[in-house]
N, C-alpha and C. Protein backbone atom coordinates (compact mmCIF):
# COMPACT_ATOMS: atom_id res chain seq x y z
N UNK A 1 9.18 11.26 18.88
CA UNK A 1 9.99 11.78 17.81
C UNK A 1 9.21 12.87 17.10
N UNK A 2 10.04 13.79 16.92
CA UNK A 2 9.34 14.86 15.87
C UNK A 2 8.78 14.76 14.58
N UNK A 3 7.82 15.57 14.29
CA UNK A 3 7.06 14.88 13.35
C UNK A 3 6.91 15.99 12.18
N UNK A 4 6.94 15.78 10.33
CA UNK A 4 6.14 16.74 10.14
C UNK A 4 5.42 16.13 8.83
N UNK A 5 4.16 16.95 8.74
CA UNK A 5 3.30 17.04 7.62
C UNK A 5 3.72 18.15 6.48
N UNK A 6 3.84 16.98 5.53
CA UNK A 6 4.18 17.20 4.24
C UNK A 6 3.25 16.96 3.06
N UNK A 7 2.40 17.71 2.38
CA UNK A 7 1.46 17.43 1.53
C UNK A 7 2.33 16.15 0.11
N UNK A 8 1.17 15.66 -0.30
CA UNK A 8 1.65 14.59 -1.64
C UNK A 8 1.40 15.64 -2.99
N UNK A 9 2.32 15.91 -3.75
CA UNK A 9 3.71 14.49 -3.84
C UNK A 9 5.10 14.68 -3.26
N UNK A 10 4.93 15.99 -2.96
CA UNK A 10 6.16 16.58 -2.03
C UNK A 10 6.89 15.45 -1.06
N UNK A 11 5.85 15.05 -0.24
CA UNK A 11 6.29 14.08 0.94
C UNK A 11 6.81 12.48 0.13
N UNK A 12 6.17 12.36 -0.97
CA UNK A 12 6.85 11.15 -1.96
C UNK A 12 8.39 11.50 -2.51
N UNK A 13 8.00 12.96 -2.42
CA UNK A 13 9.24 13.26 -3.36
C UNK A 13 10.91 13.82 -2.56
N UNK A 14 10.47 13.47 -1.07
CA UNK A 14 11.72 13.68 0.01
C UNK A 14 11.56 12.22 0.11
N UNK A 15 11.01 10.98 -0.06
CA UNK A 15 11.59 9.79 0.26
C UNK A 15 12.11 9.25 -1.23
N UNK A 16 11.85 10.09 -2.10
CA UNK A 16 12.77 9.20 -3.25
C UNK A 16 14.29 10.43 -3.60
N UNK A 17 14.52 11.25 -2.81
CA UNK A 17 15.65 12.19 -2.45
C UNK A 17 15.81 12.82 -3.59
N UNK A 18 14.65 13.63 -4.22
CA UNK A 18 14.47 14.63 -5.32
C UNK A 18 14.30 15.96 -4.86
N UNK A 19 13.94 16.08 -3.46
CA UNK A 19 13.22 17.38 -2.74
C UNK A 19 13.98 17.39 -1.15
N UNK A 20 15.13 18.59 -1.08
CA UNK A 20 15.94 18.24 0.04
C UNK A 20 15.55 19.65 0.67
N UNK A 21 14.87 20.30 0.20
CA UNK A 21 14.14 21.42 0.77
C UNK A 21 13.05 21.62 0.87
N UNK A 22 12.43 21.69 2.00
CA UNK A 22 10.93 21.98 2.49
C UNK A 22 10.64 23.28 3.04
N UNK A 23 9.88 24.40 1.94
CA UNK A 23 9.52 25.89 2.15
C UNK A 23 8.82 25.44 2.99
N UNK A 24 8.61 26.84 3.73
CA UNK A 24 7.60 26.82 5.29
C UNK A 24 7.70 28.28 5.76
N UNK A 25 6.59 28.22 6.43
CA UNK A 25 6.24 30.40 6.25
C UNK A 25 6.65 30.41 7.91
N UNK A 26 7.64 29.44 8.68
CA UNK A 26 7.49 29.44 9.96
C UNK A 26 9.11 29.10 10.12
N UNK A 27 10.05 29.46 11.16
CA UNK A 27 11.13 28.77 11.21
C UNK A 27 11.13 27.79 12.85
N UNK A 28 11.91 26.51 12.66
CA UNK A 28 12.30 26.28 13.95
C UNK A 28 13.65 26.12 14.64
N UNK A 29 13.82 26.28 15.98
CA UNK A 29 15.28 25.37 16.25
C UNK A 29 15.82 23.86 16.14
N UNK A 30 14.87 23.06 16.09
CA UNK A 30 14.78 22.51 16.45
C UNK A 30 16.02 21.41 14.90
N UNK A 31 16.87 20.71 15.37
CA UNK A 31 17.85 20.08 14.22
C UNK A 31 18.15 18.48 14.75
N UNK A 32 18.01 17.61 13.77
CA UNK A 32 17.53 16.40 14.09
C UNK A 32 16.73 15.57 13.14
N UNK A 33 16.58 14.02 13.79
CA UNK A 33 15.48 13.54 13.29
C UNK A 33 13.77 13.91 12.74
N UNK A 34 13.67 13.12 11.85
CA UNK A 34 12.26 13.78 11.91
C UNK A 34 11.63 13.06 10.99
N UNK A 35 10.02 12.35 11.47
CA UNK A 35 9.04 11.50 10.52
C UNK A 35 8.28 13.16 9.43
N UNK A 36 8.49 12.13 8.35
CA UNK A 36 7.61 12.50 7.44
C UNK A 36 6.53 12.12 7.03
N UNK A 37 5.36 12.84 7.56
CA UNK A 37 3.94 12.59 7.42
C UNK A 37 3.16 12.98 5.91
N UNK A 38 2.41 12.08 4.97
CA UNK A 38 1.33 13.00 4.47
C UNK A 38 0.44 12.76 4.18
N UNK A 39 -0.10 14.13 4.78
CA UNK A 39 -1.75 14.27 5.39
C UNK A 39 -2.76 14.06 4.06
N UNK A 40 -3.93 13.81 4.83
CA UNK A 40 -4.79 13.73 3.40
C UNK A 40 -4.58 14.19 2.24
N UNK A 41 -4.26 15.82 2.10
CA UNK A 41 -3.90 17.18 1.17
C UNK A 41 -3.28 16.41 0.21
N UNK A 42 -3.85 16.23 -1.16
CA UNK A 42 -2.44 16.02 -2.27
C UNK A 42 -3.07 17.19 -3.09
N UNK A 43 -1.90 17.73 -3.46
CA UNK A 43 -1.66 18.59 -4.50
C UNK A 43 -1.71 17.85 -5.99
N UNK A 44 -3.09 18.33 -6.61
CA UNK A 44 -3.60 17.36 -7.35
C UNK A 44 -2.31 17.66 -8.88
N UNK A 45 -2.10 19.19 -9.33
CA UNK A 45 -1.70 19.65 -10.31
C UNK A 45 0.30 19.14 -9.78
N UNK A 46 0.83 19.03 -9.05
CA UNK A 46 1.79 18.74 -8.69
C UNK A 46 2.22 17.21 -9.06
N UNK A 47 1.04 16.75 -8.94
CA UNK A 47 1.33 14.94 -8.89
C UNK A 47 1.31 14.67 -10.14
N UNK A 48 0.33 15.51 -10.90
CA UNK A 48 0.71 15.28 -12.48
C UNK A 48 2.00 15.85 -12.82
N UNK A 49 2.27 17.05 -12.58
CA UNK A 49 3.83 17.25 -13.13
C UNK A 49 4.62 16.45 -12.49
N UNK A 50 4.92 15.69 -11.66
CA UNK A 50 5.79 14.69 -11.02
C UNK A 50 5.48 13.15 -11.88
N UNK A 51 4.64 12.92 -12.23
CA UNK A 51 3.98 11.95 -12.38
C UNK A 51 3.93 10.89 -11.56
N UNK A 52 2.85 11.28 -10.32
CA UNK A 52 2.80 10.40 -9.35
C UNK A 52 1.19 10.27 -8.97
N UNK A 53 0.86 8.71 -9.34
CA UNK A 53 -0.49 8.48 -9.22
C UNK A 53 -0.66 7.96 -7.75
N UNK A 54 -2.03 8.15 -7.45
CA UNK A 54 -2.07 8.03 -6.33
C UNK A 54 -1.23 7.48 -4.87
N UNK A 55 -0.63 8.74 -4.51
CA UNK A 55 -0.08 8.38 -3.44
C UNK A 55 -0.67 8.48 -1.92
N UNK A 56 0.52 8.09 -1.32
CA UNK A 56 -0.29 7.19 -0.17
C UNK A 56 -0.66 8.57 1.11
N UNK A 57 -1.50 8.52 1.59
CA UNK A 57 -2.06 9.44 2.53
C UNK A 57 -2.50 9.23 3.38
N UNK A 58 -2.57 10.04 5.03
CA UNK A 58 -2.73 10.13 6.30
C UNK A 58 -1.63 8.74 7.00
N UNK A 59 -0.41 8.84 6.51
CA UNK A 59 0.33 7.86 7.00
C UNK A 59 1.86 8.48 7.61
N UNK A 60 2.96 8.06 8.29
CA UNK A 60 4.11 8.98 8.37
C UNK A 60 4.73 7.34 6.96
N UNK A 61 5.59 8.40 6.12
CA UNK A 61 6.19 7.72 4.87
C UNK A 61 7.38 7.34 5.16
N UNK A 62 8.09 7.89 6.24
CA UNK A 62 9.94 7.43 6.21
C UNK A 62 9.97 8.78 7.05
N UNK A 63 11.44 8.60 7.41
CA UNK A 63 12.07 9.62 8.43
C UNK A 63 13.43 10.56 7.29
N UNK A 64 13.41 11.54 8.06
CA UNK A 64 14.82 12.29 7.28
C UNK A 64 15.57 12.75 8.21
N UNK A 65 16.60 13.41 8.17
CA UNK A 65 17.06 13.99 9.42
C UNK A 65 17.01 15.92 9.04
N UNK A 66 16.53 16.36 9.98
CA UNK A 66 16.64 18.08 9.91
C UNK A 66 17.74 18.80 9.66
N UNK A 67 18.57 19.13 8.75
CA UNK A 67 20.04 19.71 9.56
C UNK A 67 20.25 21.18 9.25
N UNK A 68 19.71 21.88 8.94
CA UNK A 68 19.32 23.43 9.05
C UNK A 68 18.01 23.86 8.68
N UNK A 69 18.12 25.15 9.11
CA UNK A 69 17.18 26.11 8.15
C UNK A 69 17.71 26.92 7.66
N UNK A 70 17.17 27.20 6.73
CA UNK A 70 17.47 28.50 5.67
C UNK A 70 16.41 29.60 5.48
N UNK A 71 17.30 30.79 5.88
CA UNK A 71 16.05 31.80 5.35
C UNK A 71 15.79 32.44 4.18
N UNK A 72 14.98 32.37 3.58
CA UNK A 72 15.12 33.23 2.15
C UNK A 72 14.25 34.73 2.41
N UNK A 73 15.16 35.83 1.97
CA UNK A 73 14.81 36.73 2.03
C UNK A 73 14.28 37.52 0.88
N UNK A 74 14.49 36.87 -0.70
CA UNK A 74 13.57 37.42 -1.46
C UNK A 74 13.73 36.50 -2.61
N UNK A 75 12.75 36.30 -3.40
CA UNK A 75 12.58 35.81 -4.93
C UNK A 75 13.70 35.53 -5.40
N UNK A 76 14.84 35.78 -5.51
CA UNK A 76 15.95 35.39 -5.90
C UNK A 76 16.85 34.43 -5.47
N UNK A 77 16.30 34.20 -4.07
CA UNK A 77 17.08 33.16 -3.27
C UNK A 77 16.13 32.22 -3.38
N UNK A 78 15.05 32.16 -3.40
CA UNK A 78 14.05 31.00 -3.64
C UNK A 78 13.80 30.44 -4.82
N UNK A 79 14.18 30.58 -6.10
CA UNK A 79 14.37 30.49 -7.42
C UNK A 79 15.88 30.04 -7.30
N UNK A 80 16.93 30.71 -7.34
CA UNK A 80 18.18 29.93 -7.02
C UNK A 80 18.01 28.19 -6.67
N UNK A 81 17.33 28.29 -5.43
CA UNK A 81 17.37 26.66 -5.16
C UNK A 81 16.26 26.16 -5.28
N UNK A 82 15.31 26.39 -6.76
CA UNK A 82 14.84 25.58 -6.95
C UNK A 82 14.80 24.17 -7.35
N UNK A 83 15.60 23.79 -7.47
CA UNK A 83 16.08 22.09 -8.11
C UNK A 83 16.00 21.94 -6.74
N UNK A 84 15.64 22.77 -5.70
CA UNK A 84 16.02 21.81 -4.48
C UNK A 84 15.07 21.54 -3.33
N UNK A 85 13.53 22.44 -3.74
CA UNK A 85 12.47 22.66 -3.25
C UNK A 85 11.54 21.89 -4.72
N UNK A 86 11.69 22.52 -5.54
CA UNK A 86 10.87 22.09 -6.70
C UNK A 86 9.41 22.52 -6.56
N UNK A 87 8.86 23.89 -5.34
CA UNK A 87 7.55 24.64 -5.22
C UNK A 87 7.82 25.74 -6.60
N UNK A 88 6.62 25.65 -7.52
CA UNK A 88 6.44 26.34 -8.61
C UNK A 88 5.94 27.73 -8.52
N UNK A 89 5.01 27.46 -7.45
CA UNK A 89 3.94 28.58 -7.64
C UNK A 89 3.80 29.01 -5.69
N UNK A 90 2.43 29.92 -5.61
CA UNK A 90 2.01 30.42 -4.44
C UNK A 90 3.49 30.85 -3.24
N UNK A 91 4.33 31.30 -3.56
CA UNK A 91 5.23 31.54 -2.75
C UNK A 91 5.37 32.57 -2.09
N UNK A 92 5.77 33.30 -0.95
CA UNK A 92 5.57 33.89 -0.34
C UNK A 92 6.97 34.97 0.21
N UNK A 93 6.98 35.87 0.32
CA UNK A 93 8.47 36.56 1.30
C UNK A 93 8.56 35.95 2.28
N UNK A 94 9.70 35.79 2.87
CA UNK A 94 10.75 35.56 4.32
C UNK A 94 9.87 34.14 4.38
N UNK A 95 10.36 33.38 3.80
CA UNK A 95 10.16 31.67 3.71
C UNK A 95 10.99 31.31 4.52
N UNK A 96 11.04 29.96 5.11
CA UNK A 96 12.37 29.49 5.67
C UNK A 96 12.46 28.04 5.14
N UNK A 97 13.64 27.71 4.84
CA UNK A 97 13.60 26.15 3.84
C UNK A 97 14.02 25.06 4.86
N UNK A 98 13.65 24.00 5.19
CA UNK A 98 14.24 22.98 5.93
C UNK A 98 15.07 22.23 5.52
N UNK A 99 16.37 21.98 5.13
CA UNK A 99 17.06 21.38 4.76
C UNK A 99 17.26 19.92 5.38
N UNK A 100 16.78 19.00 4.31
CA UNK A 100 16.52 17.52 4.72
C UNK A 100 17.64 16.80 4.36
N UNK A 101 18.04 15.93 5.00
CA UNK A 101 19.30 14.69 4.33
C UNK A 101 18.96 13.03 5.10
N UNK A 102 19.60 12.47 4.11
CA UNK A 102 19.30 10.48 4.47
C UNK A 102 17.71 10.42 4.96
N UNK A 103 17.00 10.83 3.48
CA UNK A 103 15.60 10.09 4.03
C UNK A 103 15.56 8.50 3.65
N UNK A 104 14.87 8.29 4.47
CA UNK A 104 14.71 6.48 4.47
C UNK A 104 13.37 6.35 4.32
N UNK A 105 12.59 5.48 3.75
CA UNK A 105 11.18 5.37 3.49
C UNK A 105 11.19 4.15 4.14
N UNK A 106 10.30 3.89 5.15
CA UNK A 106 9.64 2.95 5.47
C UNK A 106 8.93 2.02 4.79
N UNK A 107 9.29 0.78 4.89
CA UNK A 107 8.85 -0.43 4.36
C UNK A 107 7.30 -0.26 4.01
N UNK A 108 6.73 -0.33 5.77
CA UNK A 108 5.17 -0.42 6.08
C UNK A 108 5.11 0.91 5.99
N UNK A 109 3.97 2.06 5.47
CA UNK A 109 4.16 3.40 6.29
C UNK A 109 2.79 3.40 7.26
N UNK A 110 2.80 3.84 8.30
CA UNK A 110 2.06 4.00 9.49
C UNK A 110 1.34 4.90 10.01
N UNK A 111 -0.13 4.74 9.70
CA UNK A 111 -1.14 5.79 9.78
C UNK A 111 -1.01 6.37 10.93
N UNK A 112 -1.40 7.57 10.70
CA UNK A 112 -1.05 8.72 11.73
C UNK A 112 -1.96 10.02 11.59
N UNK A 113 -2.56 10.76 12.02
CA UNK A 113 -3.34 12.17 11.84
C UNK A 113 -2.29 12.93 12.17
N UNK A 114 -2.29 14.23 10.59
CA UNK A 114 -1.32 15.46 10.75
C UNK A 114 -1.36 16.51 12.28
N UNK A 115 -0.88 16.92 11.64
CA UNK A 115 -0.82 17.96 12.95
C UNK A 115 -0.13 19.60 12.36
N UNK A 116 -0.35 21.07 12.57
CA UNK A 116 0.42 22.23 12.08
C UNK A 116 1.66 22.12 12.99
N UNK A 117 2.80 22.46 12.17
CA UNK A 117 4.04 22.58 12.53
C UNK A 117 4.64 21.33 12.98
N UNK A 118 5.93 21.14 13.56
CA UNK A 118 6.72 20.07 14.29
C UNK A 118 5.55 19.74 15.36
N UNK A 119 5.41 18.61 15.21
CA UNK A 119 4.00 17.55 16.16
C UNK A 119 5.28 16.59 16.61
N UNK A 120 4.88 16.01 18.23
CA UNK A 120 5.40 15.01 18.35
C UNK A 120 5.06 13.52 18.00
N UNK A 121 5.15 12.47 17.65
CA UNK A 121 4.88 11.34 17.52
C UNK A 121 5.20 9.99 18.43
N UNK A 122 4.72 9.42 19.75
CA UNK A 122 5.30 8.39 20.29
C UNK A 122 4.65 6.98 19.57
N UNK A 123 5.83 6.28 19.53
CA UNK A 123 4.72 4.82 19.00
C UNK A 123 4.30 3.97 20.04
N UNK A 124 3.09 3.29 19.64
CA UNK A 124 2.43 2.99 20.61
C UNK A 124 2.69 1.56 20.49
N UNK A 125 1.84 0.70 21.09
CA UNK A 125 2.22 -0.61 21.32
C UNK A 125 2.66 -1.64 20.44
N UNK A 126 3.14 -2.13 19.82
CA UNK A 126 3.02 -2.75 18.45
C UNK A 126 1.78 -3.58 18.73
N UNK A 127 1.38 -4.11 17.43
CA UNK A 127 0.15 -4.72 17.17
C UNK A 127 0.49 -5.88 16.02
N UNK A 128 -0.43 -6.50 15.70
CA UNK A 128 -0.56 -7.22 14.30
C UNK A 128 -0.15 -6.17 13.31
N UNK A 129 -0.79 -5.23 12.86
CA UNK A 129 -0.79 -4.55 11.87
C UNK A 129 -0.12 -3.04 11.87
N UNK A 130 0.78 -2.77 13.16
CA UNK A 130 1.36 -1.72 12.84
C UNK A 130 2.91 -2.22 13.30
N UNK A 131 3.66 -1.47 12.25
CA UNK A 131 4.79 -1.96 12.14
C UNK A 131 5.87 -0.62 12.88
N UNK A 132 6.39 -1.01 14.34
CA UNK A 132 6.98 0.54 14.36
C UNK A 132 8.67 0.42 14.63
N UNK A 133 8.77 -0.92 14.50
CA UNK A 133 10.58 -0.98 14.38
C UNK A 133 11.36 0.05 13.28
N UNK A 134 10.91 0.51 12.77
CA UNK A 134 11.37 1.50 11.64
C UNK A 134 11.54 2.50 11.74
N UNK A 135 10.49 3.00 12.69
CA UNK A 135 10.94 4.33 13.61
C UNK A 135 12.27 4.24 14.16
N UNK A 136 12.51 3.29 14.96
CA UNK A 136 14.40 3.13 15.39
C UNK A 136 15.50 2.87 14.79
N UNK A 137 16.68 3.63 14.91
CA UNK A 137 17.18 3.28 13.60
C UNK A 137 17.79 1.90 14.00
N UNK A 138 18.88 1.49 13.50
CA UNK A 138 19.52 0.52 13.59
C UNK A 138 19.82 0.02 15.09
N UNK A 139 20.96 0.89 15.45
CA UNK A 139 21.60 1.35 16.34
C UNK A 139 20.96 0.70 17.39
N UNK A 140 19.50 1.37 17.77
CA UNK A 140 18.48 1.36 18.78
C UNK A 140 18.13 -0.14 18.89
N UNK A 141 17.91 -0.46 17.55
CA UNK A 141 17.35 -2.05 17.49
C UNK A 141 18.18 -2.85 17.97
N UNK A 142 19.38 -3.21 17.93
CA UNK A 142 20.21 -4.06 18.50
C UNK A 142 20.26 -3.86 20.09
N UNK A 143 20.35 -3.12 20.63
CA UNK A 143 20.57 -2.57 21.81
C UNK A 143 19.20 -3.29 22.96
N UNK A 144 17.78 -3.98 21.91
CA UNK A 144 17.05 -4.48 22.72
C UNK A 144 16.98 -6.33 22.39
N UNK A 145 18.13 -6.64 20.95
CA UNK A 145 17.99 -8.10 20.70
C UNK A 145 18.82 -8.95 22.20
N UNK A 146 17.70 -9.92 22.04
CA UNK A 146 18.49 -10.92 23.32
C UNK A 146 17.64 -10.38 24.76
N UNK A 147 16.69 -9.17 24.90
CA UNK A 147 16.51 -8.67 26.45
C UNK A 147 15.02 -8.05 26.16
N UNK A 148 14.63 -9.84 25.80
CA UNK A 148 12.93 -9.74 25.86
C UNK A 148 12.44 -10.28 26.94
């Protein structure tokens, strides 16, 4: 499954569905599922204006689904939807926004090392201590009860 790294509190702040846009100086095709990772990086001055104490890091937090991109072509379009990115500062020309919907936060979240851009993610064996039924949605899960 596709994967991406999202710095804290940003990546806290697409699983509590405050932040449905994710700026990015890169665009992809790619539309769909997708784990939300975040990497060590917290944005220390961010977490205070959010007021979010230590959050959780080098883990994937919950999944969202991808369902466009958007390009912004100048300061005016990136200010427009700010209630919907909520990036204050360091911004850049020809951004492209990822438009996120139905994030779900994972119960357990499940350590993982980032990766630049869309990374893939396979889960690996289950264990005692890693929990990866959550990666599948519903759907998937039934489809293996009864055909152990």
């Amino acid at each position: 499954m596709k994967c991406l790294s999202v710095s804290q509190p940003f990546a806290e702040l697409i699983m509590a569905g405050m932040k449905s846009i994710d700026l990015r100086g890169w665009n992809t095709r790619y539309r769909g599922d997708i784990l939300v990772h975040a990497p060590q990086k917290i944005i220390e001055t961010e977490c205070q204006r959010f007021g979010i104490d230590n959050p959780v890091t080098g883990v994937i937090v919950g999944r969202a689904s991808l369902v466009d991109v958007k390009r912004y072509h100048d300061m005016s379009e990136i200010n427009d939807d700010f209630h919907l990115h909520l990036v204050q500062n360091n911004l850049e020309r020809n951004l492209y926004g990822f438009l996120l919907e139905a994030p779900y936060r994972f119960a357990t979240p499940i350590p993982q090392k980032g990766r630049l851009g869309l990374f893939e993610v396979r889960p690996s064996a289950p264990t005692e201590n890693v929990i990866i039924s959550d990666i599948m949605d519903e759907h998937h899960r039934y489809q293996y009860v009864g055909r152990h």
